[in-house]
N, C-alpha and C. Protein backbone atom coordinates (compact mmCIF):
# COMPACT_ATOMS: atom_id res chain seq x y z
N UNK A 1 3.80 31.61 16.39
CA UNK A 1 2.61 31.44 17.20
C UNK A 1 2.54 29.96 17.61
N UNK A 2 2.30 29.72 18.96
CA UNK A 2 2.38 28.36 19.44
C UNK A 2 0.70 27.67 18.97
N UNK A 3 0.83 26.53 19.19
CA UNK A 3 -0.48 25.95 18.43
C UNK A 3 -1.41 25.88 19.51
N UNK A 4 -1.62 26.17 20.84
CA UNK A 4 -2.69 26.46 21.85
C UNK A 4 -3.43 27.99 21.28
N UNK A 5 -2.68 29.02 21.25
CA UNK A 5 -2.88 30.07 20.33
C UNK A 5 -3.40 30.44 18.78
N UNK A 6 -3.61 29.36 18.58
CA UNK A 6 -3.61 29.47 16.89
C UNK A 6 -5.34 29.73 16.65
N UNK A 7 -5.86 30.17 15.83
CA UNK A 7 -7.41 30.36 15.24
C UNK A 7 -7.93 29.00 15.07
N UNK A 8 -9.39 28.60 15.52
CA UNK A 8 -10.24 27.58 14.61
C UNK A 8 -10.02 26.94 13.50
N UNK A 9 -9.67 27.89 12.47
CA UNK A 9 -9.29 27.84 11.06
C UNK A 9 -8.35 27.00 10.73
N UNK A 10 -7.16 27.71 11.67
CA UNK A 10 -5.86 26.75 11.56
C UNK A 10 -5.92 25.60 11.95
N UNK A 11 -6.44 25.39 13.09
CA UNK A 11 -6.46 23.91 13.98
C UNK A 11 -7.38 23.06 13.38
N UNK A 12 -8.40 23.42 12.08
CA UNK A 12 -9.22 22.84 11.61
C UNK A 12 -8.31 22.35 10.06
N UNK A 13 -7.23 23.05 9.92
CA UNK A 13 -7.07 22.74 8.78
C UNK A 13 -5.75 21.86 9.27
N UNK A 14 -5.30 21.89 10.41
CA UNK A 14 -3.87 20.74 10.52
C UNK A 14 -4.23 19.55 10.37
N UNK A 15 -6.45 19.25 11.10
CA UNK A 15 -6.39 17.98 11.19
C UNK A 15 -6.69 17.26 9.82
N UNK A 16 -7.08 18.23 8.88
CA UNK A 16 -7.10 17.63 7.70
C UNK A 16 -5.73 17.21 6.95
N UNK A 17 -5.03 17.58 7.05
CA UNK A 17 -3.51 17.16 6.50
C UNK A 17 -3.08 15.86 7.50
N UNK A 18 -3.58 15.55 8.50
CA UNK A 18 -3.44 14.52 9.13
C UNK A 18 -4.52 13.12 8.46
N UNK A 19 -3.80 12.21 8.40
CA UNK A 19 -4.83 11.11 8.13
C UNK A 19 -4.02 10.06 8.25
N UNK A 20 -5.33 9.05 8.89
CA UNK A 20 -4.97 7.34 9.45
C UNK A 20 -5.64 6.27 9.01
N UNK A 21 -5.44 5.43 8.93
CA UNK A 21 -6.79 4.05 8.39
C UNK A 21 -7.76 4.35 9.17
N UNK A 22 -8.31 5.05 9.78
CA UNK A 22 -9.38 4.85 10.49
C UNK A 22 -10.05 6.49 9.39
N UNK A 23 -9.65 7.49 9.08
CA UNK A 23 -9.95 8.34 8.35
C UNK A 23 -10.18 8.09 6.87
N UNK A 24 -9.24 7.25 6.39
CA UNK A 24 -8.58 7.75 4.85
C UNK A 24 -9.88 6.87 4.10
N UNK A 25 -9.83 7.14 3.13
CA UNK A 25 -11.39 6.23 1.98
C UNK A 25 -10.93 4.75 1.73
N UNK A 26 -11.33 3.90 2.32
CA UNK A 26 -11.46 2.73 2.61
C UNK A 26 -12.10 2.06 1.24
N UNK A 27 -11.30 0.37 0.46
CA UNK A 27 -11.93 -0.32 -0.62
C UNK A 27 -11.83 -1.26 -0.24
N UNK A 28 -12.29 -2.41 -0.89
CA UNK A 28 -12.24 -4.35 -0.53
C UNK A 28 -11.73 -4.57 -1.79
N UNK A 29 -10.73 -5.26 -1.86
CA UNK A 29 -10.35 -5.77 -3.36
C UNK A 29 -10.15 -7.58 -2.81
N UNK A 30 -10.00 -8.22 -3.96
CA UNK A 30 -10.09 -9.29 -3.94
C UNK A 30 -10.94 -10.31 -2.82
N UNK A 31 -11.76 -9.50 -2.63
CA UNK A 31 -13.05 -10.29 -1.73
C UNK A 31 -13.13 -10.07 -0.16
N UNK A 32 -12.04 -10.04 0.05
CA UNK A 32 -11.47 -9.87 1.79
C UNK A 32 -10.43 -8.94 1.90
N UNK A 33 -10.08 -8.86 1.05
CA UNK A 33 -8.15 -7.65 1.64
C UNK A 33 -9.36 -6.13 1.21
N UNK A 34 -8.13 -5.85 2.86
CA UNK A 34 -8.49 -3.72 2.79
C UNK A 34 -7.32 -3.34 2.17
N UNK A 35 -8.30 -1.70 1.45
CA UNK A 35 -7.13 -1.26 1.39
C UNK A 35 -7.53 0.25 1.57
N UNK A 36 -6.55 0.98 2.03
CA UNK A 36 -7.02 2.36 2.72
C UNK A 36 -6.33 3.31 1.91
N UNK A 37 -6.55 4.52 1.22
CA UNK A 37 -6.24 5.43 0.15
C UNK A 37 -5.20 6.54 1.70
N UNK A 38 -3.88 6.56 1.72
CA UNK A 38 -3.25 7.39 2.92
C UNK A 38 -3.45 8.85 1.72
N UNK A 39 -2.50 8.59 0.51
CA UNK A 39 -2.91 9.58 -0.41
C UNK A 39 -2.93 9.02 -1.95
N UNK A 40 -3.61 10.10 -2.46
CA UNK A 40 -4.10 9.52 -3.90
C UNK A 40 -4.24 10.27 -4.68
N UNK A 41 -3.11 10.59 -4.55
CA UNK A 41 -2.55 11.44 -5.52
C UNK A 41 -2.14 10.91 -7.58
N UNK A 42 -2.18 11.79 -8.63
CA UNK A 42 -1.77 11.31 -10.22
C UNK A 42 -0.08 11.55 -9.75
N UNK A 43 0.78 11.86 -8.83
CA UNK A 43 2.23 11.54 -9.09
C UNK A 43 2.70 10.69 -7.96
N UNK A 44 2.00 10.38 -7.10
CA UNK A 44 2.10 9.75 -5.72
C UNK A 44 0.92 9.40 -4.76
N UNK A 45 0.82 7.65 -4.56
CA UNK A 45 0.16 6.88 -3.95
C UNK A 45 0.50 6.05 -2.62
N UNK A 46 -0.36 6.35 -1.52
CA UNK A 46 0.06 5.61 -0.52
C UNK A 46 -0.91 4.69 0.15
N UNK A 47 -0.86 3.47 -0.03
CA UNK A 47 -1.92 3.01 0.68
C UNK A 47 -1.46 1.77 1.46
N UNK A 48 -2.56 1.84 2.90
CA UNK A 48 -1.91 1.27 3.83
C UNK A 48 -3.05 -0.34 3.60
N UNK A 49 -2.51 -1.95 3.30
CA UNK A 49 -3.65 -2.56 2.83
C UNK A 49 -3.25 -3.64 3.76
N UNK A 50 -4.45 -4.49 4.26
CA UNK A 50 -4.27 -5.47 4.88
C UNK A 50 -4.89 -6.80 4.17
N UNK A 51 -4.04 -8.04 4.12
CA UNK A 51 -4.42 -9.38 3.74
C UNK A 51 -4.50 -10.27 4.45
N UNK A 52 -5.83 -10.96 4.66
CA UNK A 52 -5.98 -12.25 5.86
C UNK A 52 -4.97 -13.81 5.42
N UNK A 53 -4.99 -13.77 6.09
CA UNK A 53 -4.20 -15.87 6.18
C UNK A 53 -5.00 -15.99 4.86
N UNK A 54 -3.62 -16.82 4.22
CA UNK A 54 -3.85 -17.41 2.80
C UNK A 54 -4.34 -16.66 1.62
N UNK A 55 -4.36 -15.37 1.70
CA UNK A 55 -4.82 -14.58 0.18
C UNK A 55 -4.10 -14.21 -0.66
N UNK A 56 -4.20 -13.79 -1.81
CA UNK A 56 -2.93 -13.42 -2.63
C UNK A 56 -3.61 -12.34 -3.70
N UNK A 57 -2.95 -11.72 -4.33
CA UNK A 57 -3.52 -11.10 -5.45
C UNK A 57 -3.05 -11.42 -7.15
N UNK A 58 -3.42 -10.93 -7.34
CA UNK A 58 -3.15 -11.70 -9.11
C UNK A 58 -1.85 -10.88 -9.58
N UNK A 59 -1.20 -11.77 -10.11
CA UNK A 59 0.31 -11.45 -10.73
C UNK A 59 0.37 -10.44 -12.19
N UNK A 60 1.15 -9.04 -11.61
CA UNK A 60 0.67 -8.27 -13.47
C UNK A 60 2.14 -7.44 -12.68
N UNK A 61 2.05 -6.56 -13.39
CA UNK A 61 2.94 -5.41 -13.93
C UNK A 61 2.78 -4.11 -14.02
N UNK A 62 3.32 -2.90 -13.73
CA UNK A 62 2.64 -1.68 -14.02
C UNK A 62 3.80 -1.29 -14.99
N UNK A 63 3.21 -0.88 -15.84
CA UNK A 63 4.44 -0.34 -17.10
C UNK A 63 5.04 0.83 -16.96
N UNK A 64 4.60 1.84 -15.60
CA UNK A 64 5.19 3.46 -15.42
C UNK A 64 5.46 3.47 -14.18
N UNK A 65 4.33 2.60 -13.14
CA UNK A 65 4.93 3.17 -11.82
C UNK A 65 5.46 2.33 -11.32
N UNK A 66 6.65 2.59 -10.64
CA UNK A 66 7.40 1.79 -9.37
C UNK A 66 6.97 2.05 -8.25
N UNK A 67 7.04 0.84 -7.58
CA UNK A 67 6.28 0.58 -6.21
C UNK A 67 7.44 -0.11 -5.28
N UNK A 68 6.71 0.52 -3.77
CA UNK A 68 7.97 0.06 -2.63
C UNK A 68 6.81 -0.49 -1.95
N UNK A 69 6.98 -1.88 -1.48
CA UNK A 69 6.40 -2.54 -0.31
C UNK A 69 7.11 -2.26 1.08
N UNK A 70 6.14 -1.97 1.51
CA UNK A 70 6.74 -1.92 3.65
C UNK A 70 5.70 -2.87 4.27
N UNK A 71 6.14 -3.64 5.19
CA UNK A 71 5.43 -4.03 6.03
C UNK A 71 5.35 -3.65 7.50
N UNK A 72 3.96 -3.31 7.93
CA UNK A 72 4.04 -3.04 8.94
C UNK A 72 3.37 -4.12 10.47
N UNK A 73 3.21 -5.40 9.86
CA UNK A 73 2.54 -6.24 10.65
C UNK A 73 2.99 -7.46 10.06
N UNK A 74 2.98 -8.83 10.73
CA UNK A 74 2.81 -9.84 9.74
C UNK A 74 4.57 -9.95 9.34
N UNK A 75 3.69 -11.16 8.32
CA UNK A 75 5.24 -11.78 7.26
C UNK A 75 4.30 -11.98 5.88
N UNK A 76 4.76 -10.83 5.30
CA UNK A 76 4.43 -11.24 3.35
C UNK A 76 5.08 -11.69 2.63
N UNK A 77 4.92 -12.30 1.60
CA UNK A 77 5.80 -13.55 0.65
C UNK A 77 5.65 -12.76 -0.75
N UNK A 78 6.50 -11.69 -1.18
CA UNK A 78 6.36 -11.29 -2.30
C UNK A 78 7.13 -11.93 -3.33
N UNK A 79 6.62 -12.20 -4.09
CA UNK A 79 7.06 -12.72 -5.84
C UNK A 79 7.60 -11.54 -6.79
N UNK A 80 8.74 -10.92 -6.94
CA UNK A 80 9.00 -10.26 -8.20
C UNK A 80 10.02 -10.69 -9.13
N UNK A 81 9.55 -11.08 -10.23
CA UNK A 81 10.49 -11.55 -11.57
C UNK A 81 10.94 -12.94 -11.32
N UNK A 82 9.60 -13.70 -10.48
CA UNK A 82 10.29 -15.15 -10.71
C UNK A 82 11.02 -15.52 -8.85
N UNK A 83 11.69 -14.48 -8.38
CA UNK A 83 11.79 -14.49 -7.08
C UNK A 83 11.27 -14.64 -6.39
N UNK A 84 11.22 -14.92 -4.98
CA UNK A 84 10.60 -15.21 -3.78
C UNK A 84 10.86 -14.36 -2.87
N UNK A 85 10.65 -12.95 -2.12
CA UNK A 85 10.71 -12.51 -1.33
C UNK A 85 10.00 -12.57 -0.13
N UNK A 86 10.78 -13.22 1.26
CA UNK A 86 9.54 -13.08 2.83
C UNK A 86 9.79 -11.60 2.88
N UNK A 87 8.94 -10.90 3.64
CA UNK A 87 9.28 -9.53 4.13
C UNK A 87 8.40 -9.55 5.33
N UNK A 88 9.28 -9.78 6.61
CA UNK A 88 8.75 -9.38 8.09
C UNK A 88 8.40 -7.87 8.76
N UNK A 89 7.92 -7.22 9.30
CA UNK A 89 7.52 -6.05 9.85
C UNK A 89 8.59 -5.58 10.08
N UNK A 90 8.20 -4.09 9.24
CA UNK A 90 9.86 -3.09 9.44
C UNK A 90 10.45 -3.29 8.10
N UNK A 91 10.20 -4.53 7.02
CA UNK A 91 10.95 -4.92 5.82
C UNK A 91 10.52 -4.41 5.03
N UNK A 92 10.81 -4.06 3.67
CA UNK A 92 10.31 -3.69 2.43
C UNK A 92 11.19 -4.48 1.38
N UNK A 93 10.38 -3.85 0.57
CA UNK A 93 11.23 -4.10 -1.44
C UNK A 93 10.85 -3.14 -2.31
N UNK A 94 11.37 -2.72 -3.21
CA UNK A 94 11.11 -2.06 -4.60
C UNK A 94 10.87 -2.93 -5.47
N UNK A 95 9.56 -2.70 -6.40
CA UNK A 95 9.73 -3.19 -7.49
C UNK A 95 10.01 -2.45 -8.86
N UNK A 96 10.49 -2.39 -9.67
CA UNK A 96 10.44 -1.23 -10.85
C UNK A 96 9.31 -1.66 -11.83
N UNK A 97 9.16 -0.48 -12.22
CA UNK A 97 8.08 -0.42 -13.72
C UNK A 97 8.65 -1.80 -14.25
N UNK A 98 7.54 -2.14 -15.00
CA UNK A 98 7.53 -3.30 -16.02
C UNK A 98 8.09 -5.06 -15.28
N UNK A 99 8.22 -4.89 -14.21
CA UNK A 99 8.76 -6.40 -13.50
C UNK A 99 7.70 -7.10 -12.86
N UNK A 100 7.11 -7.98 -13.64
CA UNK A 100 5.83 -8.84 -12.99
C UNK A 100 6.22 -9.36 -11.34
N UNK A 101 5.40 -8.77 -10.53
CA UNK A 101 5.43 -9.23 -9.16
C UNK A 101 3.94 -9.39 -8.61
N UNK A 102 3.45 -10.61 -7.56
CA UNK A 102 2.63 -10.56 -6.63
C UNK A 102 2.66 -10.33 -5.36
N UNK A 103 1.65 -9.99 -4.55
CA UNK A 103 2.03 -10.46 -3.16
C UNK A 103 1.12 -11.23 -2.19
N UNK A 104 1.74 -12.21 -1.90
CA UNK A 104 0.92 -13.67 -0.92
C UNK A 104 1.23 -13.48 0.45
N UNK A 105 0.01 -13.78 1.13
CA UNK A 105 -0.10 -14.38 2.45
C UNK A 105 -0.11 -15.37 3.10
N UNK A 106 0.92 -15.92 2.85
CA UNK A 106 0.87 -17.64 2.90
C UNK A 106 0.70 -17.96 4.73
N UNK A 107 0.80 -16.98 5.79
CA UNK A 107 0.52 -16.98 6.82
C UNK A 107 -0.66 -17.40 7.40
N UNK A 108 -0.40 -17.48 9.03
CA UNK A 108 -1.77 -18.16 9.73
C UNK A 108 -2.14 -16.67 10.38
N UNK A 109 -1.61 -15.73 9.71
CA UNK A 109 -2.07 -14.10 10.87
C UNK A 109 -2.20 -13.04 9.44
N UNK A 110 -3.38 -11.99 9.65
CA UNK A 110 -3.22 -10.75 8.99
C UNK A 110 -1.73 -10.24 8.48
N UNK A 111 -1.77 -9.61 7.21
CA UNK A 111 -0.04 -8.86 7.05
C UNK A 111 -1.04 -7.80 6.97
N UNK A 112 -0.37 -6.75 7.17
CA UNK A 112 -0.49 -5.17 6.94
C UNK A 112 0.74 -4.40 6.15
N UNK A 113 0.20 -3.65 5.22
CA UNK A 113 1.88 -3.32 4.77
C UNK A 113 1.61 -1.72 3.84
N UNK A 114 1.89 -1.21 3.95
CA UNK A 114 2.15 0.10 2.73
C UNK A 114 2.84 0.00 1.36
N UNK A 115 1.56 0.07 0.51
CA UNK A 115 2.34 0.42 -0.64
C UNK A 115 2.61 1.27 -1.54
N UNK A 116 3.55 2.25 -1.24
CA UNK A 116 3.97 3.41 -2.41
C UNK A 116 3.87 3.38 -3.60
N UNK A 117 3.31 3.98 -4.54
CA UNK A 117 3.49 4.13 -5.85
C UNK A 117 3.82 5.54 -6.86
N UNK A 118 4.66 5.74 -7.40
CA UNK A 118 4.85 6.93 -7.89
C UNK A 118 5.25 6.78 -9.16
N UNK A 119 4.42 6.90 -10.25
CA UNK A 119 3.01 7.85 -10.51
C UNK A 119 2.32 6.57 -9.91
N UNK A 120 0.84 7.16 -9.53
CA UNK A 120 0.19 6.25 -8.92
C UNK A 120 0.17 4.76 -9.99
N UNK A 121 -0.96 4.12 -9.41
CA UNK A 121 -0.65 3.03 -9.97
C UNK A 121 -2.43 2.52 -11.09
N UNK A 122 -3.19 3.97 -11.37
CA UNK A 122 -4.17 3.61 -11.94
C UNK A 122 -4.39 3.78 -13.60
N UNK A 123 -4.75 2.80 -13.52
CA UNK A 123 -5.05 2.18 -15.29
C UNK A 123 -3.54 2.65 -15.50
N UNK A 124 -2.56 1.50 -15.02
CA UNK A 124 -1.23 1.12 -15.19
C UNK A 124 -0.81 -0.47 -14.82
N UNK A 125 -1.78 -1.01 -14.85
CA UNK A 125 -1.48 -2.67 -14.29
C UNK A 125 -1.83 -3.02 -14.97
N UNK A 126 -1.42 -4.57 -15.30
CA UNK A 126 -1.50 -5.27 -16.75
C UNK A 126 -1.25 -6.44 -15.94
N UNK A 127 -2.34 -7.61 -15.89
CA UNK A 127 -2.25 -8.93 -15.54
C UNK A 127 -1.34 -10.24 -16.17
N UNK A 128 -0.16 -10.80 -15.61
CA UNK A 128 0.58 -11.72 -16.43
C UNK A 128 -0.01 -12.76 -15.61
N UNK A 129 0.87 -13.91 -16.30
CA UNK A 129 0.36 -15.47 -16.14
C UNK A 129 1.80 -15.47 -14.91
């Protein structure tokens, strides 16, 4: 059945499986950075977060989930294990369980970036120095 054809029902339920930052449940963490819930899920997390010129977040660890940074705007300056990573739009990184990493905006422009987590990433972070 082509989708001009399809019931109310159906066409009501595709747009829910669809979602964008302008839909998804929206938080403020660290005073100014967004961050938008894509999904939020206990085995898989996606959220799409944006950081203004000069912000950073505090340096910790998740002891179960591994996380992939993407950027989709911007240039982010990620820190994992002592490293220095830039990551320009289109770039990513993995970090694995247990490897202390941050990520800075040492820029004069917004970064935007996605970050995956699988298992999510709640009451699993642990703040290092």
């Amino acid at each position: 059945m082509d989708q001009d054809n399809r019931e109310p029902s159906e066409q009501q339920q595709d747009r829910k499986l669809s979602i964008s930052k302008h839909t998804a449940e929206h938080y403020v963490w660290g005073e100014v950075c967004d961050g938008w819930h894509l999904v939020k899920g206990q085995d898989l997390s996606v959220i799409h977060e944006r950081m203004p010129p000069h912000t950073t977040e505090i340096r910790h660890v998740h002891q179960v989930a591994r996380q992939f940074f993407f950027v989709l705007k911007g240039t982010a300056t990620l820190e994992i294990d002592g490293e220095t990573v830039i990551l320009n739009a289109q770039e990513g990184a993995e970090v694995p369980p247990r490897v202390p990493h941050q990520m800075f905006n040492a820029s004069e422009a917004d970064v935007e970036f996605l970050v995956i987590s699988q298992p999510t990433t709640r009451g699993d972070r642990v703040s290092v120095d």
